[in-house]
PDB file of N, CA and C in Angstrom:
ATOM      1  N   UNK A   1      -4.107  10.727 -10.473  1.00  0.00           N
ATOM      2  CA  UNK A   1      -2.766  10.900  -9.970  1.00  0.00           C
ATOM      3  C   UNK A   1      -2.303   9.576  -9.383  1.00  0.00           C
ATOM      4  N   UNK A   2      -1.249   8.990  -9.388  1.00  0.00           N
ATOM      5  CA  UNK A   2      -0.645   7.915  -8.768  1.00  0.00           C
ATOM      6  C   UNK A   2       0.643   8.040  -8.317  1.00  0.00           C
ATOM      7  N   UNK A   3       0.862   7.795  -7.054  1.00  0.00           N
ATOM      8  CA  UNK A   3       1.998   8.032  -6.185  1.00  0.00           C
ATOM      9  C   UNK A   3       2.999   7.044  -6.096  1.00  0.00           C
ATOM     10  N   UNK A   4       4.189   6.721  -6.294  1.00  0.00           N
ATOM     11  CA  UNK A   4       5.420   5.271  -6.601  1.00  0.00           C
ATOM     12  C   UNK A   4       5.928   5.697  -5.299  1.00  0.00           C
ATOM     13  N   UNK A   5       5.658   4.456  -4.221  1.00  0.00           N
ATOM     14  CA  UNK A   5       6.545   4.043  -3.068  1.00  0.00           C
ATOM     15  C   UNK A   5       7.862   3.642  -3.655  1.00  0.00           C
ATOM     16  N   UNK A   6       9.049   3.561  -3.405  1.00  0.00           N
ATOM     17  CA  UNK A   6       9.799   2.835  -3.503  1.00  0.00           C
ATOM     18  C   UNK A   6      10.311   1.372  -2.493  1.00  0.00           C
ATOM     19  N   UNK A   7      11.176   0.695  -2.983  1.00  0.00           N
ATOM     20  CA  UNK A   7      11.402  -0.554  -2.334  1.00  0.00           C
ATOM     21  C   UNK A   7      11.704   0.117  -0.545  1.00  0.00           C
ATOM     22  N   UNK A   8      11.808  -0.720   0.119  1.00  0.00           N
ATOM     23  CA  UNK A   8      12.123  -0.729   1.418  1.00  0.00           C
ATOM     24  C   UNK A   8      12.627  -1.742   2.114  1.00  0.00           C
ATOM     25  N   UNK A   9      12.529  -2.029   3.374  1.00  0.00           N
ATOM     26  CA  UNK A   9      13.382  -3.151   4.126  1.00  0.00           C
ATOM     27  C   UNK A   9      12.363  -3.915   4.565  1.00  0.00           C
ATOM     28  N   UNK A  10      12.609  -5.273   4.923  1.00  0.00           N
ATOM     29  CA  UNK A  10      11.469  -6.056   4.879  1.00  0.00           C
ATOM     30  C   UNK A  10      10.668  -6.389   5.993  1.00  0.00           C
ATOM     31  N   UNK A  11      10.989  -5.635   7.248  1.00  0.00           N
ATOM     32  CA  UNK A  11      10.240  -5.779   8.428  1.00  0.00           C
ATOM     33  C   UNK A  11       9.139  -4.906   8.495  1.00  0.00           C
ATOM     34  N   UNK A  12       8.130  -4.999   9.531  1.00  0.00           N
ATOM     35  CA  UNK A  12       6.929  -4.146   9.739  1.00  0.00           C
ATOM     36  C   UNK A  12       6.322  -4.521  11.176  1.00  0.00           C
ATOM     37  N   UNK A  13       5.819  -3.202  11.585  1.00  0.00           N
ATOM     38  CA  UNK A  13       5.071  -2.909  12.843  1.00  0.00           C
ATOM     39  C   UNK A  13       4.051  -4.149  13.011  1.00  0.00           C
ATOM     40  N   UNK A  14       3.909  -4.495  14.052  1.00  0.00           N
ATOM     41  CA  UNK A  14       3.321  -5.607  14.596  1.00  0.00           C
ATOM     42  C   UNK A  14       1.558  -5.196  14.848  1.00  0.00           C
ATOM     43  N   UNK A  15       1.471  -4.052  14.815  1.00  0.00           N
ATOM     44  CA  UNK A  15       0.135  -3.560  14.710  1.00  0.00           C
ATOM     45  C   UNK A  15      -0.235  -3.241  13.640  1.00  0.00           C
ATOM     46  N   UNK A  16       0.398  -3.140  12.351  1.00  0.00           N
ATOM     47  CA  UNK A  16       0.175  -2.432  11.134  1.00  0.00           C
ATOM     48  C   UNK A  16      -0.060  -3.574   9.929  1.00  0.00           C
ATOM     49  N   UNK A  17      -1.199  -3.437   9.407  1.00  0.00           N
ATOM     50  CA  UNK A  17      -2.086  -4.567   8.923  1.00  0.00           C
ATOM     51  C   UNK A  17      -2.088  -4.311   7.204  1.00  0.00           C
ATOM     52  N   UNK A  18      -0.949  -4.896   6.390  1.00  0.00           N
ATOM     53  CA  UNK A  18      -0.988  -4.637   4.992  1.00  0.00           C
ATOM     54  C   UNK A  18      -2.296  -4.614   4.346  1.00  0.00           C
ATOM     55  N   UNK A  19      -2.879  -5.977   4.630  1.00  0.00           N
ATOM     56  CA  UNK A  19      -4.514  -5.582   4.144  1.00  0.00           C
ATOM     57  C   UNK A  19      -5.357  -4.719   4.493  1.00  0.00           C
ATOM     58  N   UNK A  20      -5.164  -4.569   5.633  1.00  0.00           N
ATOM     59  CA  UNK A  20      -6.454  -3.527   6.244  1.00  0.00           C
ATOM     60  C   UNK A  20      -6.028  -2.060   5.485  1.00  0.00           C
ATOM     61  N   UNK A  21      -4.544  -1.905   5.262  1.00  0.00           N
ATOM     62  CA  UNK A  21      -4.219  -0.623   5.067  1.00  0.00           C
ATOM     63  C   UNK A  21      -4.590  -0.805   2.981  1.00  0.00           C
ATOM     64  N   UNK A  22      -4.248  -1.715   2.682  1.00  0.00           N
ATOM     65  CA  UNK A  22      -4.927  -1.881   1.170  1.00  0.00           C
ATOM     66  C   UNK A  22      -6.729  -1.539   1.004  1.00  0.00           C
ATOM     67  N   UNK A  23      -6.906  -2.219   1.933  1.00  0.00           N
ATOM     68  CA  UNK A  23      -8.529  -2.403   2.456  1.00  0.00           C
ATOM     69  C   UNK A  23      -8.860  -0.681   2.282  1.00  0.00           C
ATOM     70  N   UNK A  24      -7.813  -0.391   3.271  1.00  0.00           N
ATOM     71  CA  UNK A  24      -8.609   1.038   3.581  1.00  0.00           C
ATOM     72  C   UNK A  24      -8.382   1.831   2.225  1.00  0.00           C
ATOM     73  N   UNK A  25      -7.668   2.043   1.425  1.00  0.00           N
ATOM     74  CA  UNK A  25      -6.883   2.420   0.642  1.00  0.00           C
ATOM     75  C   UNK A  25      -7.988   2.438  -0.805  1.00  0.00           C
ATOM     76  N   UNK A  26      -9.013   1.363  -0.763  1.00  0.00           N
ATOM     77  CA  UNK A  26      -9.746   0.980  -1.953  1.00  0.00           C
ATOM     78  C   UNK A  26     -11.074   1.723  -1.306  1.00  0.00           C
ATOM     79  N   UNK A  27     -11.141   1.580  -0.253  1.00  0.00           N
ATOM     80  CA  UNK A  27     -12.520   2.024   0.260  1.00  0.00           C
ATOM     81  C   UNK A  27     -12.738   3.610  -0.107  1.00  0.00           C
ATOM     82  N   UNK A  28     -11.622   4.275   0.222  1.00  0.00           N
ATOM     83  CA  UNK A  28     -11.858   5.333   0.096  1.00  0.00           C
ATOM     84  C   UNK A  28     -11.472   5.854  -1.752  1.00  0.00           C
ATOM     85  N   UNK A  29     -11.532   5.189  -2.415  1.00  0.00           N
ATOM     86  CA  UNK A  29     -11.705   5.126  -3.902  1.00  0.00           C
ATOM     87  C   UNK A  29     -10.425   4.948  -4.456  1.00  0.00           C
ATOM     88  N   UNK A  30      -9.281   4.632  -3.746  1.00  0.00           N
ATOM     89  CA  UNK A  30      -8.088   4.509  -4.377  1.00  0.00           C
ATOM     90  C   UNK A  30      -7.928   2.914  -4.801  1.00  0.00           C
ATOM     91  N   UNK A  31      -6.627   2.973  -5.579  1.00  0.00           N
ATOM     92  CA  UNK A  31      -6.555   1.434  -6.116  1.00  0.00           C
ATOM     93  C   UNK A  31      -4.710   0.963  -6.216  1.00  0.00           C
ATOM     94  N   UNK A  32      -4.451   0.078  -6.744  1.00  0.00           N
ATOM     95  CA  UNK A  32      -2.589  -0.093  -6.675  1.00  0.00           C
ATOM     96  C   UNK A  32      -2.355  -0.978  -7.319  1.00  0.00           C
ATOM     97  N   UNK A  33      -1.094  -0.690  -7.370  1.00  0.00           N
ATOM     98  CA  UNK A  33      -0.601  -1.927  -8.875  1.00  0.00           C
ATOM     99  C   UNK A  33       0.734  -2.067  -8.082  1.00  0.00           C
ATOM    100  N   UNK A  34       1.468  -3.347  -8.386  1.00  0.00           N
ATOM    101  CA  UNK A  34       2.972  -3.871  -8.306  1.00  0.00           C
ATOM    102  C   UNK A  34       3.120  -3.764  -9.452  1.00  0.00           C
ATOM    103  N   UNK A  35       4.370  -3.174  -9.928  1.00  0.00           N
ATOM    104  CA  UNK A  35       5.176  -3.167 -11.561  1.00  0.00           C
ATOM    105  C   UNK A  35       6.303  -3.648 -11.337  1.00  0.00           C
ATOM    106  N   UNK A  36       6.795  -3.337 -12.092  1.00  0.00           N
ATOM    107  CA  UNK A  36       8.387  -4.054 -12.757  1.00  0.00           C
ATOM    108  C   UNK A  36       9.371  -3.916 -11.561  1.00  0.00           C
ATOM    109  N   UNK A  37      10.057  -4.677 -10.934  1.00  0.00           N
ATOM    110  CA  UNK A  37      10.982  -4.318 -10.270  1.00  0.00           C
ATOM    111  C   UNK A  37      10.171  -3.729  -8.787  1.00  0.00           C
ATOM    112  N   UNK A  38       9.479  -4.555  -8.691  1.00  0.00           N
ATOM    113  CA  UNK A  38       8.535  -4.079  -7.454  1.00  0.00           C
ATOM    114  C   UNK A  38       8.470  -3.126  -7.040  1.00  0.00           C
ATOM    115  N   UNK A  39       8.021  -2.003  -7.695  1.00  0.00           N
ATOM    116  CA  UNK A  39       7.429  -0.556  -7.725  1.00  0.00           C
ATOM    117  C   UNK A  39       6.233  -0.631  -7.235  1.00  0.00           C
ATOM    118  N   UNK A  40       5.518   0.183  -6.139  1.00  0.00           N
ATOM    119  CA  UNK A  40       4.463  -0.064  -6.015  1.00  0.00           C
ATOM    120  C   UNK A  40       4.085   1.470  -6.562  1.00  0.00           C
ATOM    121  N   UNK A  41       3.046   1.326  -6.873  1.00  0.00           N
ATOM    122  CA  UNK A  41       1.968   2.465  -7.857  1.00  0.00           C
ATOM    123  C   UNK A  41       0.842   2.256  -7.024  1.00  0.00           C
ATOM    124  N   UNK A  42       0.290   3.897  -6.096  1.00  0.00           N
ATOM    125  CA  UNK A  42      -0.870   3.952  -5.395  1.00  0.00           C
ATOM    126  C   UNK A  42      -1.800   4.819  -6.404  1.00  0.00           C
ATOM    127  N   UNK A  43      -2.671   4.871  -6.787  1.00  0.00           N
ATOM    128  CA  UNK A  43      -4.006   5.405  -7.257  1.00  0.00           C
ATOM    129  C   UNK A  43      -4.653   6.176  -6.588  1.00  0.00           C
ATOM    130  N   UNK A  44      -4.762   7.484  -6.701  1.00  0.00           N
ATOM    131  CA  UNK A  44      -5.422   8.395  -5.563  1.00  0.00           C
ATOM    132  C   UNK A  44      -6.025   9.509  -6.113  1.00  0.00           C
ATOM    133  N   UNK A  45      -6.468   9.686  -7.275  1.00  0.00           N
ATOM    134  CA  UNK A  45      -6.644  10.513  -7.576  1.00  0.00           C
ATOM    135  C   UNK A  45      -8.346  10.406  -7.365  1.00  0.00           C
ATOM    136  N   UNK A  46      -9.075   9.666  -7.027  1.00  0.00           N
ATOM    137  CA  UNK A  46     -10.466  10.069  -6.999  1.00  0.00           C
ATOM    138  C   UNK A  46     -10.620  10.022  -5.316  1.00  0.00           C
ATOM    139  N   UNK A  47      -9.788   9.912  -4.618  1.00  0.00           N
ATOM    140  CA  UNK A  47      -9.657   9.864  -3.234  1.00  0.00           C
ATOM    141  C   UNK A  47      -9.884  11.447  -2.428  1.00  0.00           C
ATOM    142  N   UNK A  48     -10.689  11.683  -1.614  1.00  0.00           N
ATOM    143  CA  UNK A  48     -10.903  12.695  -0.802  1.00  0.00           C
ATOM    144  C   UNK A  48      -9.430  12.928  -0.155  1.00  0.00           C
ATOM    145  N   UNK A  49      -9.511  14.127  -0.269  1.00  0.00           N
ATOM    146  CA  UNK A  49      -7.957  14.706   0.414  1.00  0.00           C
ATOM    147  C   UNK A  49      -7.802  14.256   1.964  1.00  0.00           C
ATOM    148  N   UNK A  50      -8.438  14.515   3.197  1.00  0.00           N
ATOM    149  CA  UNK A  50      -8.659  14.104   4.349  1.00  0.00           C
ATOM    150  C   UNK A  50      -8.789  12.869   4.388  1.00  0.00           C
ATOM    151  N   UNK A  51      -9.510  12.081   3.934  1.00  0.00           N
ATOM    152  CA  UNK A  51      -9.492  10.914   4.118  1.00  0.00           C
ATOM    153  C   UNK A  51      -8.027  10.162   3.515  1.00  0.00           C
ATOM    154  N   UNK A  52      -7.348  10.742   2.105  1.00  0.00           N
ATOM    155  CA  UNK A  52      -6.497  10.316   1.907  1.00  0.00           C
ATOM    156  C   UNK A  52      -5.012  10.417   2.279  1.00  0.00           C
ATOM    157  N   UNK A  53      -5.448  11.299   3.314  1.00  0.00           N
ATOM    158  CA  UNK A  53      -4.326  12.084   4.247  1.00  0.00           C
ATOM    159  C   UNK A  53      -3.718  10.860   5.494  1.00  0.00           C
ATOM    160  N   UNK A  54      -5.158  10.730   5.843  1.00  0.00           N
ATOM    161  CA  UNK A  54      -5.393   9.588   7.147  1.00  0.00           C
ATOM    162  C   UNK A  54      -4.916   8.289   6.532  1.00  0.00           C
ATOM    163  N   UNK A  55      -4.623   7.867   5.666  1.00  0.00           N
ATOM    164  CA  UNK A  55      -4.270   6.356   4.579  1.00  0.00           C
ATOM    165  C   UNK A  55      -3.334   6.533   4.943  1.00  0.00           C
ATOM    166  N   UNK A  56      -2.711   7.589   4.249  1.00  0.00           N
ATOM    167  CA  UNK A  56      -1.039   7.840   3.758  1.00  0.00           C
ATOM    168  C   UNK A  56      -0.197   7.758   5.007  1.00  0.00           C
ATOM    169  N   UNK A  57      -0.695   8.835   5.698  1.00  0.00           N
ATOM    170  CA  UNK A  57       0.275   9.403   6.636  1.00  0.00           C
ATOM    171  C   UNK A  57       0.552   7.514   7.832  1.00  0.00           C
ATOM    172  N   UNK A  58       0.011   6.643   7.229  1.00  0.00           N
ATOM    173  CA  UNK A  58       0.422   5.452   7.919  1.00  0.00           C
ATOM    174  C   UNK A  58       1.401   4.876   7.364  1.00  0.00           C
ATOM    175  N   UNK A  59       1.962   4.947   6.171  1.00  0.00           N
ATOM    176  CA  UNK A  59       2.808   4.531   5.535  1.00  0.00           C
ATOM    177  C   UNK A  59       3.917   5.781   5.185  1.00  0.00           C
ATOM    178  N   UNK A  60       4.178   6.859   5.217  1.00  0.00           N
ATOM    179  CA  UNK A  60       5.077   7.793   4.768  1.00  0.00           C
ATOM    180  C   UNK A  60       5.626   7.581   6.008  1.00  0.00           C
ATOM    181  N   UNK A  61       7.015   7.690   4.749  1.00  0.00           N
ATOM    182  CA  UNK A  61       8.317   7.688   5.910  1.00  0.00           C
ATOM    183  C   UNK A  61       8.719   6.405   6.445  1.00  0.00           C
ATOM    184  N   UNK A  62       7.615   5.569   6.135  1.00  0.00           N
ATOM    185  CA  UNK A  62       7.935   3.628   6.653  1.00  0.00           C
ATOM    186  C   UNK A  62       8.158   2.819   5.571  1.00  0.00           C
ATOM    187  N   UNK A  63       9.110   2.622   5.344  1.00  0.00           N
ATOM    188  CA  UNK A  63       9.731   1.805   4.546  1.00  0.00           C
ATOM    189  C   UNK A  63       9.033   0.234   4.991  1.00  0.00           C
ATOM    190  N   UNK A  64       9.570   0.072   5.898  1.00  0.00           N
ATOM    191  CA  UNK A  64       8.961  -1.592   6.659  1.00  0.00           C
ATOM    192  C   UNK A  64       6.983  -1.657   6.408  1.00  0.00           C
ATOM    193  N   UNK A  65       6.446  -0.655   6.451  1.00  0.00           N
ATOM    194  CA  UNK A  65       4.758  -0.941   5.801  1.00  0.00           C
ATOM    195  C   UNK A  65       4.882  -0.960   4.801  1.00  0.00           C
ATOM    196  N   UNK A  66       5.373  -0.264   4.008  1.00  0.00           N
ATOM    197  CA  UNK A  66       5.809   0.007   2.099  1.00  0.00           C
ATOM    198  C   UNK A  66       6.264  -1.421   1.553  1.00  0.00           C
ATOM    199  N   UNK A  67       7.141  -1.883   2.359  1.00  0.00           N
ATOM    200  CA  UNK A  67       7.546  -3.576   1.889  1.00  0.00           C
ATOM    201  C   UNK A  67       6.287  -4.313   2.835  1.00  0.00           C
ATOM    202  N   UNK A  68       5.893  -4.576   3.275  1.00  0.00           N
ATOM    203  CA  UNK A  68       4.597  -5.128   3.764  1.00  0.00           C
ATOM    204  C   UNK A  68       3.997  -5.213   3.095  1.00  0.00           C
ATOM    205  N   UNK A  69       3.416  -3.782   2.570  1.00  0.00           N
ATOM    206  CA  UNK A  69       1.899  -3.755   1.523  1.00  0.00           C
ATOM    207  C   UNK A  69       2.589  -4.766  -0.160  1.00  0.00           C
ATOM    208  N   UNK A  70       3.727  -4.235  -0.195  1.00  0.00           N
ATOM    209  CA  UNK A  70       4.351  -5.284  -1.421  1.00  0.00           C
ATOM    210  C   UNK A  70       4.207  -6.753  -1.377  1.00  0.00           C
ATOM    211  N   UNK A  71       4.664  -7.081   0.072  1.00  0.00           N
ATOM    212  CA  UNK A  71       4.984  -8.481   0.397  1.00  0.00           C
ATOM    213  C   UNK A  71       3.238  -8.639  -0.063  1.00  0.00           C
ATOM    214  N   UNK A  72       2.456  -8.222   0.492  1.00  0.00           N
ATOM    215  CA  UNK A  72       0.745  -8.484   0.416  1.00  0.00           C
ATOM    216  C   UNK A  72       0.286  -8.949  -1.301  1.00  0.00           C
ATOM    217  N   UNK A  73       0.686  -7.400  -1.841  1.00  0.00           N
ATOM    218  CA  UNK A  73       0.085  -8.018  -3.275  1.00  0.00           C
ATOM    219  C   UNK A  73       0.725  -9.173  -3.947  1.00  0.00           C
ATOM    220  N   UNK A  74       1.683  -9.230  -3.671  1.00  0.00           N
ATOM    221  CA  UNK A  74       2.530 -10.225  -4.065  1.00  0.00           C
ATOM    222  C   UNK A  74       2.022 -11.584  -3.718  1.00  0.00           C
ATOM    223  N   UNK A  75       1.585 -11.835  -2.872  1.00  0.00           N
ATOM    224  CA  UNK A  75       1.022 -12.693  -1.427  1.00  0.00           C
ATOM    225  C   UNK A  75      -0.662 -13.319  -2.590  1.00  0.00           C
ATOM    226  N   UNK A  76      -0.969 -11.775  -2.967  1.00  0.00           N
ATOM    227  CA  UNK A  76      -2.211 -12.030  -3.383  1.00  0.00           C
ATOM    228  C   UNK A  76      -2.240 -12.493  -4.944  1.00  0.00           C
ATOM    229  N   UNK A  77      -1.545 -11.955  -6.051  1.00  0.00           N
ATOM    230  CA  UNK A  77      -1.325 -12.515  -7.056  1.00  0.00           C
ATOM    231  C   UNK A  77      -0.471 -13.635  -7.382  1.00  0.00           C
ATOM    232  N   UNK A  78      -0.718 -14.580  -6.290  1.00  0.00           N
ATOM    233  CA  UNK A  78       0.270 -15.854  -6.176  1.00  0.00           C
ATOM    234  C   UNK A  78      -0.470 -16.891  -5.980  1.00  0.00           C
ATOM    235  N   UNK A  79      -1.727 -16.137  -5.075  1.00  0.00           N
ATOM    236  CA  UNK A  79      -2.899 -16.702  -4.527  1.00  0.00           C
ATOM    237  C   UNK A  79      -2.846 -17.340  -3.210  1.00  0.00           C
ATOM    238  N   UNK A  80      -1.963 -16.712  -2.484  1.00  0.00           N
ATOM    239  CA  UNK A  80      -1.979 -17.217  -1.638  1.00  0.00           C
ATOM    240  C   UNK A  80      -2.428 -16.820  -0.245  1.00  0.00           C
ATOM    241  N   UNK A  81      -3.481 -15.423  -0.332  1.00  0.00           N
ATOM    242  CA  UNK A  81      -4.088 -15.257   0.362  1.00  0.00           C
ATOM    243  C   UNK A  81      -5.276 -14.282  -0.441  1.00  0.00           C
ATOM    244  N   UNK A  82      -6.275 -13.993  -0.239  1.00  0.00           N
ATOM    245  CA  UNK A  82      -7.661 -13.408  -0.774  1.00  0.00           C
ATOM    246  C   UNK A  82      -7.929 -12.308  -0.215  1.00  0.00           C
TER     247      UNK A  82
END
């Protein structure tokens, strides 16, 4: 199953950590893609429900983490951070 954030606005919580939340996001078996028109595509289907509950529910409804985690991959297939 894979879930499409849509675009958002470009600010974000000062405690809220695009990588860590990618980080967490892979750990628990999920994965993500940037597409066309900066769509982000989350991967969740081999992800434990509870655990993938606790991911999500940090980003639903936040537009400003949703453009964060974008700004990130973006960040990362540019190479400009690892």
């Amino acid at each position: 199953m894979a879930a499409q954030i849509r675009q958002g606005t470009a600010s974000s919580s000062p405690t809220f950590s695009p990588a860590g939340w990618l980080h967490s996001l892979v750990q628990i078996g999920g994965g993500y893609a940037l597409a066309a028109d900066r769509k982000l595509w989350l991967v969740v289907k081999d992800c434990p429900g509870d655990e993938l509950t606790s991911v999500m529910a940090q980003i639903v409804g936040r537009p400003d983490r949703q453009e964060a985690i974008r700004m990130m991959i973006e960040r990362r297939q540019n190479g400009e951070v690892h």
